[in-house]
N, C-alpha and C. Protein backbone atom coordinates (compact mmCIF):
# COMPACT_ATOMS: atom_id res chain seq x y z
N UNK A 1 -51.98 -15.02 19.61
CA UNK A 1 -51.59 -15.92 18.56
C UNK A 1 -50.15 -16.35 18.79
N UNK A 2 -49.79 -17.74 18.55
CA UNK A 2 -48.69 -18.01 19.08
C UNK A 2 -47.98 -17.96 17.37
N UNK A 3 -46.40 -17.18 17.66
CA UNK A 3 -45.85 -17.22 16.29
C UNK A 3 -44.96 -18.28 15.71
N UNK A 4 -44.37 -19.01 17.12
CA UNK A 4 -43.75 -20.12 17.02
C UNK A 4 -42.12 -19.76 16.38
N UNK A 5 -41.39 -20.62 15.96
CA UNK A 5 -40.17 -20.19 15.27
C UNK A 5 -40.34 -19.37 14.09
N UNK A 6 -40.08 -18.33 13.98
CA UNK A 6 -40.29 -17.21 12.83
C UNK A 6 -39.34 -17.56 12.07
N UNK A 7 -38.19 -18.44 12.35
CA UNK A 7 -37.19 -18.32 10.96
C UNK A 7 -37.80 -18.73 9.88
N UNK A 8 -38.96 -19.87 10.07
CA UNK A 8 -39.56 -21.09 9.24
C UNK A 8 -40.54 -20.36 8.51
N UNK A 9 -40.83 -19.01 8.93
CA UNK A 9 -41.73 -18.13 7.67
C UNK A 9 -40.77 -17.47 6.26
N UNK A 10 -41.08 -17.50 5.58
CA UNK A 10 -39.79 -17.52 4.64
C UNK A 10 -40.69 -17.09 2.98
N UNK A 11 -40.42 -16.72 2.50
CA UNK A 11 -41.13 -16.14 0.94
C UNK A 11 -40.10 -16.56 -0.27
N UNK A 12 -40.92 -17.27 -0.84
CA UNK A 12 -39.82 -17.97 -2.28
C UNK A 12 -40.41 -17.06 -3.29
N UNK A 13 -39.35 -16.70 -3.77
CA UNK A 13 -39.34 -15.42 -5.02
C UNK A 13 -38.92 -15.92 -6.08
N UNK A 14 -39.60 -16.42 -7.34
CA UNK A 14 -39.16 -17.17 -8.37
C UNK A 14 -39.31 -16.28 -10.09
N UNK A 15 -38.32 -15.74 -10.38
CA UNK A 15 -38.42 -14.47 -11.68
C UNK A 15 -37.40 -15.58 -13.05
N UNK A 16 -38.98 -15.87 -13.92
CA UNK A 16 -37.84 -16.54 -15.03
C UNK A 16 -37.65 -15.20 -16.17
N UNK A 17 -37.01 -15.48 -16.35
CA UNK A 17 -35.84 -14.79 -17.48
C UNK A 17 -35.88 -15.47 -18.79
N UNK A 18 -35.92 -14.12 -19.82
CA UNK A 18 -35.87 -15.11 -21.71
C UNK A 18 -34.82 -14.00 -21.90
N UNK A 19 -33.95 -14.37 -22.77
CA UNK A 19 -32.62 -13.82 -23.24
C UNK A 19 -33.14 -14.27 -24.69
N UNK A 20 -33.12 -13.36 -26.01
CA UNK A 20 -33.44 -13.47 -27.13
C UNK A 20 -32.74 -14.45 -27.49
N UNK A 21 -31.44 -15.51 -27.37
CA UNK A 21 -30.58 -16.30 -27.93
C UNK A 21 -30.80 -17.51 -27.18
N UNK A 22 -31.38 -17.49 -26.49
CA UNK A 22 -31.35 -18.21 -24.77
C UNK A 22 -32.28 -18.76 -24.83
N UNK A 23 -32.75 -20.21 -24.17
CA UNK A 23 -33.83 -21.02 -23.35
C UNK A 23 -34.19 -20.20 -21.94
N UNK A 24 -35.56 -19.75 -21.82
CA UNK A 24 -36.02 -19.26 -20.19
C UNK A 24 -34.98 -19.73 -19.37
N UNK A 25 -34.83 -19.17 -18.67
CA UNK A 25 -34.10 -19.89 -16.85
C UNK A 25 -35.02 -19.55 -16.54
N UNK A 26 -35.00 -20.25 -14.98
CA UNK A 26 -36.20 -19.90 -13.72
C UNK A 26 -34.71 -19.91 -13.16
N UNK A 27 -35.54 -18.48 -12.37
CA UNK A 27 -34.30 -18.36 -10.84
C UNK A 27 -35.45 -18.19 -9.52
N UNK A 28 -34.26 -18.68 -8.61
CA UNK A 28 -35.45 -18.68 -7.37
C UNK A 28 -34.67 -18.69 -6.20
N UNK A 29 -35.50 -18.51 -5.05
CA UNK A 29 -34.78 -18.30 -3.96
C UNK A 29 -35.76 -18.56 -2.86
N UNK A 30 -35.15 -18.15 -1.33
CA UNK A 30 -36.01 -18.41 -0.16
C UNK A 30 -35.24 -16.92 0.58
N UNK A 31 -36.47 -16.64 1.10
CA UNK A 31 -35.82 -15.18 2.00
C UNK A 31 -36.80 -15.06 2.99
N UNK A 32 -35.75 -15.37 4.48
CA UNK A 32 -37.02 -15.23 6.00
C UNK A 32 -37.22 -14.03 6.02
N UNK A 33 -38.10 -14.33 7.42
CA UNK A 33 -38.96 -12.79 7.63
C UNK A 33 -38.47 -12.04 7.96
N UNK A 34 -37.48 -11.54 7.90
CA UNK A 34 -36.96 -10.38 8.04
C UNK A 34 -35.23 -9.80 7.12
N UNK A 35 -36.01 -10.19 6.00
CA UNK A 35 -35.28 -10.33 4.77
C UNK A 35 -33.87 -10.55 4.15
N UNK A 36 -33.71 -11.88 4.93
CA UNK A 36 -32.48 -12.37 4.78
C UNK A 36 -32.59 -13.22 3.55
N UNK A 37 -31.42 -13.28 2.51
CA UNK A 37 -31.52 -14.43 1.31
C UNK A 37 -30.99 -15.64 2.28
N UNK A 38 -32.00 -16.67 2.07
CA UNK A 38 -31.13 -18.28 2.70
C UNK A 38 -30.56 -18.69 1.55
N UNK A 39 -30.97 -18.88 0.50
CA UNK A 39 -30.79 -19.71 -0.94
C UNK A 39 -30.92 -19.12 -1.82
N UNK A 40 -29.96 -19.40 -3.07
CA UNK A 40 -30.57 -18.65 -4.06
C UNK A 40 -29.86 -19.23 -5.77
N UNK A 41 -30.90 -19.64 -6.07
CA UNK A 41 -30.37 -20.67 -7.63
C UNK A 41 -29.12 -20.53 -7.98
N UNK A 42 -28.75 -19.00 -7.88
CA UNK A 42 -27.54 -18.17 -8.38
C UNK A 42 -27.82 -16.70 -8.31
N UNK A 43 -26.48 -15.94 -8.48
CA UNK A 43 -26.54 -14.95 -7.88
C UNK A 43 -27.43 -13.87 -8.13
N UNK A 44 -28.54 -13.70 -8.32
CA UNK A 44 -29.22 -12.56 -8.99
C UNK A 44 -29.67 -11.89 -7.97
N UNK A 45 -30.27 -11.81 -6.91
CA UNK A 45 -30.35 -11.14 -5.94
C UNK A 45 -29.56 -10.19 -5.53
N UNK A 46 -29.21 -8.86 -5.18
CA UNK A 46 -28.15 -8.25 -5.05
C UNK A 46 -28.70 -7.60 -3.38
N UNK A 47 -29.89 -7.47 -2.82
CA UNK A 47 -30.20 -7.29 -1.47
C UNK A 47 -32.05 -7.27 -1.45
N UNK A 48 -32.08 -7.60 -0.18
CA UNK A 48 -33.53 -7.09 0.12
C UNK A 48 -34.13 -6.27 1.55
N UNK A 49 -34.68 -5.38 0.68
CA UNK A 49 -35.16 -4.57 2.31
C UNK A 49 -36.56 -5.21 2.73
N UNK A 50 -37.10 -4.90 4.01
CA UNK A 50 -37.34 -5.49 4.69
C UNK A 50 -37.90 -4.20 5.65
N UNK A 51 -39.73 -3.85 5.53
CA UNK A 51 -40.38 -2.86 6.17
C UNK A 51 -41.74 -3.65 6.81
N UNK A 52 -42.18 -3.35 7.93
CA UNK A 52 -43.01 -3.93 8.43
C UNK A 52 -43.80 -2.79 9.75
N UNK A 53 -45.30 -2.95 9.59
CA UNK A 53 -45.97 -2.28 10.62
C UNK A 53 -46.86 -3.18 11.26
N UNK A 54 -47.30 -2.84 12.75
CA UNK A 54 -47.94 -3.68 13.45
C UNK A 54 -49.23 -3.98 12.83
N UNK A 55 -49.73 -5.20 12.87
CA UNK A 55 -51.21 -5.34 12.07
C UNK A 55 -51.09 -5.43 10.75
N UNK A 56 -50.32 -5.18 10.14
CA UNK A 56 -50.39 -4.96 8.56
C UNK A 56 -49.17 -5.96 8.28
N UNK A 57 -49.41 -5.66 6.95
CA UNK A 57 -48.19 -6.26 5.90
C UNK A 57 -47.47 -5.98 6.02
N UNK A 58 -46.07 -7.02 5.67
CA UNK A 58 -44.87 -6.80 5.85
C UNK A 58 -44.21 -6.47 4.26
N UNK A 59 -43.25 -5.18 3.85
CA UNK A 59 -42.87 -5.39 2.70
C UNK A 59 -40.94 -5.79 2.26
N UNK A 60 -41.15 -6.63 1.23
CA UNK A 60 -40.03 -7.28 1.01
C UNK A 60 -39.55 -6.28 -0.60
N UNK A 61 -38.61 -5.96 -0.45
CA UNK A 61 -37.95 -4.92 -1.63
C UNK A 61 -37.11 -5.72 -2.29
N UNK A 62 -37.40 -6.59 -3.09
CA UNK A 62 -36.57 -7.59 -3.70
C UNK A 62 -35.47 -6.56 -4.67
N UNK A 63 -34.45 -6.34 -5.04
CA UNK A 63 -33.54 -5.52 -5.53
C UNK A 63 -32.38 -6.40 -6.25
N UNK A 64 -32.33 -6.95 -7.89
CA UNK A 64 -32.18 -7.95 -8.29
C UNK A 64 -30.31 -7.44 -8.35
N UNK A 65 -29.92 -8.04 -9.07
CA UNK A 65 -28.26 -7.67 -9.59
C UNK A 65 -27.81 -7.16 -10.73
N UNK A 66 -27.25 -6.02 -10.79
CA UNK A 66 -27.69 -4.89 -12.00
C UNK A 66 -27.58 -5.40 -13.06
N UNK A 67 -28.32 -5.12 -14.08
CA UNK A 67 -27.88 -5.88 -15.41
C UNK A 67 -28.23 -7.43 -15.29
N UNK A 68 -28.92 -7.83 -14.66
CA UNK A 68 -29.03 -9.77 -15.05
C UNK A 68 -29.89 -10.13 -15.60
N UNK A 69 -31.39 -9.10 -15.21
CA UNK A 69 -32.68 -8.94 -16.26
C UNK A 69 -32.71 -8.07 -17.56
N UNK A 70 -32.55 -8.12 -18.49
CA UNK A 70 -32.27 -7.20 -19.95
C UNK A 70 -33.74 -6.79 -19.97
N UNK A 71 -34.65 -7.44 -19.78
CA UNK A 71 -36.15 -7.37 -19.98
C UNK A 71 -36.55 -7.77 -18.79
N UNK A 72 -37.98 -7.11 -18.31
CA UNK A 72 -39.17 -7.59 -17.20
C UNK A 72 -38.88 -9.47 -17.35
N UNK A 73 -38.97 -9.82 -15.96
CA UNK A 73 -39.11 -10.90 -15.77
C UNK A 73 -40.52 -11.49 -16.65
N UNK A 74 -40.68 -12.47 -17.13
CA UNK A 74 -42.24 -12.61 -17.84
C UNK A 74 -42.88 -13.47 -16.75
N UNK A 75 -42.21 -13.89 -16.10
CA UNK A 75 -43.25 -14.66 -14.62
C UNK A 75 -42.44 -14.68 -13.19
N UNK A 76 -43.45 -14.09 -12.52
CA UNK A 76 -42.94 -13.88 -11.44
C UNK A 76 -43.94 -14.40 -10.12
N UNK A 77 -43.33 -14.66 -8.97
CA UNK A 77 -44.49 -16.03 -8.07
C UNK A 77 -43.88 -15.99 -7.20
N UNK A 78 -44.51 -15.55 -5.99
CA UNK A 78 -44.06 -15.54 -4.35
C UNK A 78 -45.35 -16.43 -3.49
N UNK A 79 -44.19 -17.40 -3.09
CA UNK A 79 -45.07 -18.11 -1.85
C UNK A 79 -45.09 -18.42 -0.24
N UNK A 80 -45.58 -18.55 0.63
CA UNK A 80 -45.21 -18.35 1.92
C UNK A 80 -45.29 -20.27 1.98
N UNK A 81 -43.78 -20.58 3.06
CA UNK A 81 -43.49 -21.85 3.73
C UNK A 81 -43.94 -21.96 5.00
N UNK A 82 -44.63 -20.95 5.95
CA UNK A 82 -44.48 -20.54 7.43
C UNK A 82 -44.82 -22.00 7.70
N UNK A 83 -44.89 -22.54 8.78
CA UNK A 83 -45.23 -23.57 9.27
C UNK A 83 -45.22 -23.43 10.68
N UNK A 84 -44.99 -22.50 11.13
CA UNK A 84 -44.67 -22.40 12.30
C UNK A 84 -46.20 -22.56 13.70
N UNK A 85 -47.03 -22.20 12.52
CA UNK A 85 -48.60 -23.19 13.94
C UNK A 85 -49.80 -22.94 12.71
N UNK A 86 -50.77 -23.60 12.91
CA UNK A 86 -51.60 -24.53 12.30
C UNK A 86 -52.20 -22.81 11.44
N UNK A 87 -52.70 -21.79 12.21
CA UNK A 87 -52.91 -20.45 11.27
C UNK A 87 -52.08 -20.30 10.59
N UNK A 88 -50.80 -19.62 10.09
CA UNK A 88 -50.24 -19.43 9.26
C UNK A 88 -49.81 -20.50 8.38
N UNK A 89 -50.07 -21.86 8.57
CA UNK A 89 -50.29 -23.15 7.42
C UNK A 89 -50.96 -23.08 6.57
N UNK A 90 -52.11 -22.42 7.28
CA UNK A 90 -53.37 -22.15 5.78
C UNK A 90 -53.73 -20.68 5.78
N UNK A 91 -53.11 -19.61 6.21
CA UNK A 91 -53.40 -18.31 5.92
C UNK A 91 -52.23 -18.00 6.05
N UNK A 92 -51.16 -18.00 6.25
CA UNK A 92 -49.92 -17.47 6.04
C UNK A 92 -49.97 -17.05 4.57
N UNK A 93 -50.30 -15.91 4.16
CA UNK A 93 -50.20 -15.42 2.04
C UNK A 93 -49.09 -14.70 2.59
N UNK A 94 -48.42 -14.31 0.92
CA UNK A 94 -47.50 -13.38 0.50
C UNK A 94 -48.09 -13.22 -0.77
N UNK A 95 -47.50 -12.21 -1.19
CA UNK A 95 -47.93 -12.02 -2.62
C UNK A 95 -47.29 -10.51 -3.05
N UNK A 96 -47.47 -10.56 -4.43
CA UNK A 96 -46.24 -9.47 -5.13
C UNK A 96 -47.33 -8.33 -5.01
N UNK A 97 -46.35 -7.46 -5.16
CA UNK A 97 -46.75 -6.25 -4.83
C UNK A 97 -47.05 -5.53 -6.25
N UNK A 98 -46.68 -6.14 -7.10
CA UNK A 98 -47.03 -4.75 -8.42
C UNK A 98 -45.78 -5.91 -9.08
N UNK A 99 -46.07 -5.77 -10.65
CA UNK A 99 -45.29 -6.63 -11.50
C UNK A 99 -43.86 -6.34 -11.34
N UNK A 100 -42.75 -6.77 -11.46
CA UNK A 100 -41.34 -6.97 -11.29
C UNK A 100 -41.08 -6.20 -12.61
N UNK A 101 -39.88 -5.71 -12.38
CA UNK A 101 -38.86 -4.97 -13.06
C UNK A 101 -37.97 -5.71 -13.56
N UNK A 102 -36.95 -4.87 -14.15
CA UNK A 102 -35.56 -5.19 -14.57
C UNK A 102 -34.59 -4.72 -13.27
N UNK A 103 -35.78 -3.90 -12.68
CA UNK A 103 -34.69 -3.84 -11.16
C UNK A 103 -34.78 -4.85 -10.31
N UNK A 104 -36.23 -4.47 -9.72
CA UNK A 104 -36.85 -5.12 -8.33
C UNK A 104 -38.17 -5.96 -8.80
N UNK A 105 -38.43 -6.64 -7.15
CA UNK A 105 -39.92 -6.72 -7.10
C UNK A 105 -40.14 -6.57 -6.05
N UNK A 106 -41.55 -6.83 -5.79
CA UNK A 106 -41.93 -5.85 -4.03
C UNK A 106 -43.04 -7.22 -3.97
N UNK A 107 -42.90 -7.72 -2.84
CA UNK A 107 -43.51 -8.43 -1.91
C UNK A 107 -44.22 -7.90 -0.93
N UNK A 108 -45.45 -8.78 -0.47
CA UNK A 108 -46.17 -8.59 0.12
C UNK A 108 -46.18 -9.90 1.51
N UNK A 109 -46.04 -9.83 2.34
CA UNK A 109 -46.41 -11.01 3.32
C UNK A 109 -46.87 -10.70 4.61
N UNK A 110 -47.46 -11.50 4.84
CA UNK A 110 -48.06 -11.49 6.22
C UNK A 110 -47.22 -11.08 7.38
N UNK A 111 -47.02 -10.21 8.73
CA UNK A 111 -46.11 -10.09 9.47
C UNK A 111 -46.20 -11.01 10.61
């Protein structure tokens, strides 16, 4: 299988936020495969790890910025951009690993 440029696989992590006084925000971001933040609405991200085995899933340890979530995110949505050859266009998934915290969230993506 050819993997082509791997930077272009990338997982958008999008956690909106309600503050009892507050209108929702949506925050969001882009993070390549090997869990670098490229972008990020604003700062809430504070790092991400980044575990992977041959054949299997790759996991993304999303690890937010202490204190920015008061409460569980109420929606949370990871999607894969890969583009990198015509398989991972239409089977390239990611997907969350278990509902998000006030800490983290855990991703799931294709390696």
């Amino acid at each position: 299988m050819n993997t082509g440029p791997k930077l272009l696989m990338a997982a958008s992590v999008m956690a909106a936020s309600v503050s009892a006084l507050a209108l929702p925000v949506l925050h969001a971001a882009t993070i390549d495969q090997h869990g670098t933040v490229v972008t990020q609405s604003s700062p809430w991200i504070k790092s991400v790890s980044y575990s992977s085995k041959n054949d299997y899933f790759a996991t993304y340890k999303v690890i937010f910025n202490e204190g920015h979530f008061k409460h569980s995110p109420g929606f949370c949505s990871a999607s894969s951009i890969d583009t990198s050859d015509y398989e991972r266009l239409f089977y390239g998934h990611v997907k969350l690993g278990g509902a998000a915290t006030t800490k983290e969230v855990n991703v799931l993506g294709r390696r």
